[in-house]
Protein backbone atom coordinates (compact mmCIF):
# COMPACT_ATOMS: atom_id res chain seq x y z
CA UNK A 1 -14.45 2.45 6.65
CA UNK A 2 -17.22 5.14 7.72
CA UNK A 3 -15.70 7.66 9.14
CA UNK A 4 -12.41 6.13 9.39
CA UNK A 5 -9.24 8.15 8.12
CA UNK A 6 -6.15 6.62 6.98
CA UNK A 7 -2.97 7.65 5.92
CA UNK A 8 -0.46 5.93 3.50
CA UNK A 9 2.52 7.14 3.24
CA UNK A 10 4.90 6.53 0.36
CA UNK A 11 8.71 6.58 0.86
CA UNK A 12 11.50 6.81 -1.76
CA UNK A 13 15.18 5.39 -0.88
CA UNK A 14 18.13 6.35 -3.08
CA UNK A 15 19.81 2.46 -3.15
CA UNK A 16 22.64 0.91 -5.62
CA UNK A 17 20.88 0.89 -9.37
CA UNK A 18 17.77 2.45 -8.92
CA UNK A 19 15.46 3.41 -5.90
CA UNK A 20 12.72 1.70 -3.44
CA UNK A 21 9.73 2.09 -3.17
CA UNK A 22 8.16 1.82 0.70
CA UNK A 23 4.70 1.92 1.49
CA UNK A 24 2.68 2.22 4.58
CA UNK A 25 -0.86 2.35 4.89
CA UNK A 26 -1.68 3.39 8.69
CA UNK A 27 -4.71 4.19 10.86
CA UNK A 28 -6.68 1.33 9.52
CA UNK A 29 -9.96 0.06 11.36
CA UNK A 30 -8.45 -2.69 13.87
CA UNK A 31 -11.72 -4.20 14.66
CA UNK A 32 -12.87 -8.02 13.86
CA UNK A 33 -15.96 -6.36 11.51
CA UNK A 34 -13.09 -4.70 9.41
CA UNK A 35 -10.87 -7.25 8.50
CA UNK A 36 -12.43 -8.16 5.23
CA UNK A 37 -11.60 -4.71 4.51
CA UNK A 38 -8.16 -5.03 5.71
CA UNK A 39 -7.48 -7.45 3.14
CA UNK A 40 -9.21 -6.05 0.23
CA UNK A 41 -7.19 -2.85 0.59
CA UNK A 42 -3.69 -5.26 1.22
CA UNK A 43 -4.50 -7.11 -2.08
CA UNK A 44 -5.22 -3.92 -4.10
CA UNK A 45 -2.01 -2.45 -2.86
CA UNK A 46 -0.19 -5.51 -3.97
CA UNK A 47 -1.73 -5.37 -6.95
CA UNK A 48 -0.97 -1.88 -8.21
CA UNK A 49 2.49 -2.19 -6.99
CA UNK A 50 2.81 -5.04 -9.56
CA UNK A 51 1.12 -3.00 -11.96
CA UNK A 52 3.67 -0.16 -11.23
CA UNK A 53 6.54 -2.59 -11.20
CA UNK A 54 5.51 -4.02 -14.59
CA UNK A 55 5.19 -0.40 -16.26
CA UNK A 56 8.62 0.80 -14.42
CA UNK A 57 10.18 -2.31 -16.73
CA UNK A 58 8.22 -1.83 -19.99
């Protein structure tokens, strides 16, 4: 991302049985040349969420 700086920002709900878990990752490069980057960072978000979710269960 270079210089880039984003910001994710993690929000916790109070819901029936447990809580959710919200995240937004913001103030990403919007350009063509960054979308591969775009979707590395969307998979690795999806897959430490599993990760988390699998733990959270254990």
């Amino acid at each position: 991302m270079g210089d880039a700086i984003s910001t994710v920002k993690w929000t916790l709900t109070e819901i029936a049985g447990g809580t959710q878990l919200s995240l937004e990752h913001i103030s990403l490069p919007q350009n063509a040349e960054n979308f591969g980057l775009t979707l590395a960072l969307e998979n690795g978000w999806d897959d430490h969420l599993a990760r988390m979710r699998t733990d959270a269960h254990a």
